[in-house]
C-alpha atoms as a PDB file:
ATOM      1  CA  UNK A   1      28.816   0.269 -18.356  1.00  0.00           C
ATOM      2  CA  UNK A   2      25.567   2.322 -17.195  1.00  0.00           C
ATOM      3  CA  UNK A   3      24.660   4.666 -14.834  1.00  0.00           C
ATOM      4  CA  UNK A   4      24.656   3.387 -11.018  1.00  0.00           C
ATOM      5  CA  UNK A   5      27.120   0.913 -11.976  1.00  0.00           C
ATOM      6  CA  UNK A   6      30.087   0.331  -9.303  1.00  0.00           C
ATOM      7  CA  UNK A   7      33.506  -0.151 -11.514  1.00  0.00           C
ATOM      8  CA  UNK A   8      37.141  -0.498 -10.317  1.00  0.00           C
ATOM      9  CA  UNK A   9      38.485   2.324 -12.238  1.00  0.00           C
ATOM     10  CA  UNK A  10      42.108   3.455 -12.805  1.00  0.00           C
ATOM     11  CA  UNK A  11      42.415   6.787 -11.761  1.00  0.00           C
ATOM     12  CA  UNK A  12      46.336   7.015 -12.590  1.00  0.00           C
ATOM     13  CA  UNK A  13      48.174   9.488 -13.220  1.00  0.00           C
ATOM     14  CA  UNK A  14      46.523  12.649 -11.141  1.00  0.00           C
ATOM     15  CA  UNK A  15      47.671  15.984 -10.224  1.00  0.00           C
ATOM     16  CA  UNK A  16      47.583  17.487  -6.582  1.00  0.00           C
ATOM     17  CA  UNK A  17      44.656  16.724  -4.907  1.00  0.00           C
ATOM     18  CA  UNK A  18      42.930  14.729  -7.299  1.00  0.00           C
ATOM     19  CA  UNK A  19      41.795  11.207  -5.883  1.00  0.00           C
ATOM     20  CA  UNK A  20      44.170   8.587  -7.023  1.00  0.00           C
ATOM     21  CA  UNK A  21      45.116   4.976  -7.368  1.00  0.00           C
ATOM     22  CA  UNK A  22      42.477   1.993  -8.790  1.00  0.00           C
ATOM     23  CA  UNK A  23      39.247   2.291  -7.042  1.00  0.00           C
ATOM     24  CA  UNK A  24      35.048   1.791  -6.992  1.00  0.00           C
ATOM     25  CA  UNK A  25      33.542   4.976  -8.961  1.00  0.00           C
ATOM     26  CA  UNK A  26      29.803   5.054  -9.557  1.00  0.00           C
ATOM     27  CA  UNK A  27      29.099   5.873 -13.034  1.00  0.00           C
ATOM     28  CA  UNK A  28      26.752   8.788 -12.823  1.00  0.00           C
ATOM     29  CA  UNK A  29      25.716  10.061 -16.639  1.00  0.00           C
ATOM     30  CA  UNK A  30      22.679   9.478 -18.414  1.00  0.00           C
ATOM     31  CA  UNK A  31      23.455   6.193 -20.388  1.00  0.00           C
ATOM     32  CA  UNK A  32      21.501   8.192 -24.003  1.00  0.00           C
ATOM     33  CA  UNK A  33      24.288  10.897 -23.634  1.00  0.00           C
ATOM     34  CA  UNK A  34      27.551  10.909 -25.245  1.00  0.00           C
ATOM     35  CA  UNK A  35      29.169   9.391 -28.414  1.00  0.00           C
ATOM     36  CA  UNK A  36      32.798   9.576 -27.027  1.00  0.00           C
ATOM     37  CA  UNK A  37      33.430   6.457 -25.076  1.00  0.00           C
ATOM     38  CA  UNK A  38      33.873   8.373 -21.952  1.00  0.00           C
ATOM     39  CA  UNK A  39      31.635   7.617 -18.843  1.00  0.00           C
ATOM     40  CA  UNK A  40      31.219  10.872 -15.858  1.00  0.00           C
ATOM     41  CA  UNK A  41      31.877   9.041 -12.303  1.00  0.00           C
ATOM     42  CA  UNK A  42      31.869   9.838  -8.921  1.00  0.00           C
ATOM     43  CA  UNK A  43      34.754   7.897  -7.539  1.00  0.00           C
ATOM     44  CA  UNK A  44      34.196   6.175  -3.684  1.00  0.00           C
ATOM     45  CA  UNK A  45      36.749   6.757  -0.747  1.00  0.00           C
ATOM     46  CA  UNK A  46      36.832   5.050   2.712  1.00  0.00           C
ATOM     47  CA  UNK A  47      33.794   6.558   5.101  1.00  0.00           C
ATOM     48  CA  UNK A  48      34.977   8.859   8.206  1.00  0.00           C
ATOM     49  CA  UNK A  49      32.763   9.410  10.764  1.00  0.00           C
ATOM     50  CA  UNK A  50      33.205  13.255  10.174  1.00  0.00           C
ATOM     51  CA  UNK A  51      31.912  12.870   6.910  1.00  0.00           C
ATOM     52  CA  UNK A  52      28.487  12.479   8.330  1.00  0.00           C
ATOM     53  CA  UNK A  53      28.176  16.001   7.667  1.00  0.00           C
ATOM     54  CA  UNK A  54      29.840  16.710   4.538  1.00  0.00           C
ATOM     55  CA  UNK A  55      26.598  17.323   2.171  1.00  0.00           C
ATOM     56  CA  UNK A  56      28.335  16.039  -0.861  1.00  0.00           C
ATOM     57  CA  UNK A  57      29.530  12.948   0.438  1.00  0.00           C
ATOM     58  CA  UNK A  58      26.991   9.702  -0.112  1.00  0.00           C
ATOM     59  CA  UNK A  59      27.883   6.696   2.986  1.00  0.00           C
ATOM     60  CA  UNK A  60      27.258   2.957   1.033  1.00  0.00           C
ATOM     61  CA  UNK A  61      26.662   0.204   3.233  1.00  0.00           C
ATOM     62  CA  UNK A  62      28.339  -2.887   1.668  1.00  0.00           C
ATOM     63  CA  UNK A  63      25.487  -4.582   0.464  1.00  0.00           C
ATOM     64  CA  UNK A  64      24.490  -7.602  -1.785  1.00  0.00           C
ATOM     65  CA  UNK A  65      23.583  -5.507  -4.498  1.00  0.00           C
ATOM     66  CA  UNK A  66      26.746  -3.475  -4.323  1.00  0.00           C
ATOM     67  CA  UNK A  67      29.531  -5.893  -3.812  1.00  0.00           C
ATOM     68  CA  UNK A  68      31.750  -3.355  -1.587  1.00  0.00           C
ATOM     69  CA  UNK A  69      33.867  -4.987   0.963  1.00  0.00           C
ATOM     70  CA  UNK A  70      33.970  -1.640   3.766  1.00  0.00           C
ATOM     71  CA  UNK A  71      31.751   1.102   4.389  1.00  0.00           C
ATOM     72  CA  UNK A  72      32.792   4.025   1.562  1.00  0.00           C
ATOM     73  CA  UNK A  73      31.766   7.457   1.113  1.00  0.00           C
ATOM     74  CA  UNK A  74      30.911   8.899  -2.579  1.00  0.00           C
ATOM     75  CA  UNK A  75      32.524  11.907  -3.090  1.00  0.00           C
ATOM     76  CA  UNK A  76      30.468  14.101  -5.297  1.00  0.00           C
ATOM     77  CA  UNK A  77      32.957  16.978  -4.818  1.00  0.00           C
ATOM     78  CA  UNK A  78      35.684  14.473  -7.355  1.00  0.00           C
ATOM     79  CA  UNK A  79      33.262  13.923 -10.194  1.00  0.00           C
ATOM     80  CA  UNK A  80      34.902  13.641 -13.440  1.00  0.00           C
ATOM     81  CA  UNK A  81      34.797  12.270 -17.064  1.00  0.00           C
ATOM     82  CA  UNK A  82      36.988   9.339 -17.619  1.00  0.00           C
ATOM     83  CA  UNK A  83      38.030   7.288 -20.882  1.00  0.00           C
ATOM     84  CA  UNK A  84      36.141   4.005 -20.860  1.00  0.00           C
ATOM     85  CA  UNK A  85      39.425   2.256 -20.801  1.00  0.00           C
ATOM     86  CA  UNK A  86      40.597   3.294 -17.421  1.00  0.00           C
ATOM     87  CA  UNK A  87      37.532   0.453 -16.506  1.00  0.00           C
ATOM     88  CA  UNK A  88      39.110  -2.257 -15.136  1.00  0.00           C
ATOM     89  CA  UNK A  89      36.400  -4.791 -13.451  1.00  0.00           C
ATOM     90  CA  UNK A  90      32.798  -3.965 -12.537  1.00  0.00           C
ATOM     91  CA  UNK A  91      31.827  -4.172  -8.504  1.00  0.00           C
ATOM     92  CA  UNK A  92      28.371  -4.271  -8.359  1.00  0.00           C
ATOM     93  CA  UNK A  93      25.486  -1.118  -8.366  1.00  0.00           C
ATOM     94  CA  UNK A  94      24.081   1.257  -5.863  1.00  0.00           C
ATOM     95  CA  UNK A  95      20.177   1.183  -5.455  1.00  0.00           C
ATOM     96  CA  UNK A  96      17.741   3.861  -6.532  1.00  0.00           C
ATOM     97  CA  UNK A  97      17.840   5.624  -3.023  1.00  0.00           C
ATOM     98  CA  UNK A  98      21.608   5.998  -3.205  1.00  0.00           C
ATOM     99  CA  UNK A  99      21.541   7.315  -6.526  1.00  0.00           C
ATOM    100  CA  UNK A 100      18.751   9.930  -5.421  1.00  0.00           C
ATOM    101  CA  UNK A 101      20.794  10.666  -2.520  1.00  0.00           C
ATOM    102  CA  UNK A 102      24.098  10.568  -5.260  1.00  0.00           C
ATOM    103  CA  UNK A 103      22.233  13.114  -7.541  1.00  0.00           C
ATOM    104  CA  UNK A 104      21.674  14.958  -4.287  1.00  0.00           C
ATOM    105  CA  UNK A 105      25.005  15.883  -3.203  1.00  0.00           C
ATOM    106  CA  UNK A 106      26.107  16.769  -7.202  1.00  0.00           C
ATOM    107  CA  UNK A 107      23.095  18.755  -7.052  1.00  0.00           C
ATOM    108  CA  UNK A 108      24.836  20.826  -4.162  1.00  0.00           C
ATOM    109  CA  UNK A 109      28.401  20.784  -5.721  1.00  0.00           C
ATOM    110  CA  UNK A 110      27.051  21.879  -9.430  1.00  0.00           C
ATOM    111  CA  UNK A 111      24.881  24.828  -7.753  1.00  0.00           C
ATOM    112  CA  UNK A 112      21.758  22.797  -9.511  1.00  0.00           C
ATOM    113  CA  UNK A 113      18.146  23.402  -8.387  1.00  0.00           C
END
């Protein structure tokens, strides 16, 4: 499990608003930090046209490299830290320009510079 990685994850149970059900997250820490086995992802949702300008959502083509089988959005805005054994089968993994453009949109929900 390392960074850029595409994973099914179980996401169940959530509260309110919270994205739910099994789905593709991107895993999204560094792969040097961390002794709990816990991984931070950014968890993918289906791609709206309206999201087009939505800075912290990231549009993946389906691709070779990335296995999806629709266009998805990641949402930046629903990052969170999740036990490695809510992992249930990896997808595939997003290329280095998606993950700039990834580290891009958590840039502009974490107030980063």
């Amino acid at each position: 499990m390392n960074k850029g990685e595409i994973w099914l994850i179980n996401l169940n149970p959530t509260i309110g608003a919270e994205i739910q059900k099994t789905r593709p997250a991107v895993i999204v820490n560094n792969n040097a930090v961390g002794i709990l086995p816990l991984k931070v992802i950014v968890p993918l949702t289906d791609w709206k046209p309206h999201y087009q300008s939505v800075p912290w959502l990231v549009k993946l083509i389906p691709d070779y490299e990335n296995k999806l089988q629709k266009i998805s959005g990641a949402d930046a805005f629903q990052i969170r830290s999740v036990s490695e054994q809510r992992f249930v089968k990896k997808v595939g993994k997003i290329c280095d320009k998606t993950m700039q453009e990834l580290k891009n949109a958590l840039k502009v929900v974490l107030e980063i510079n």
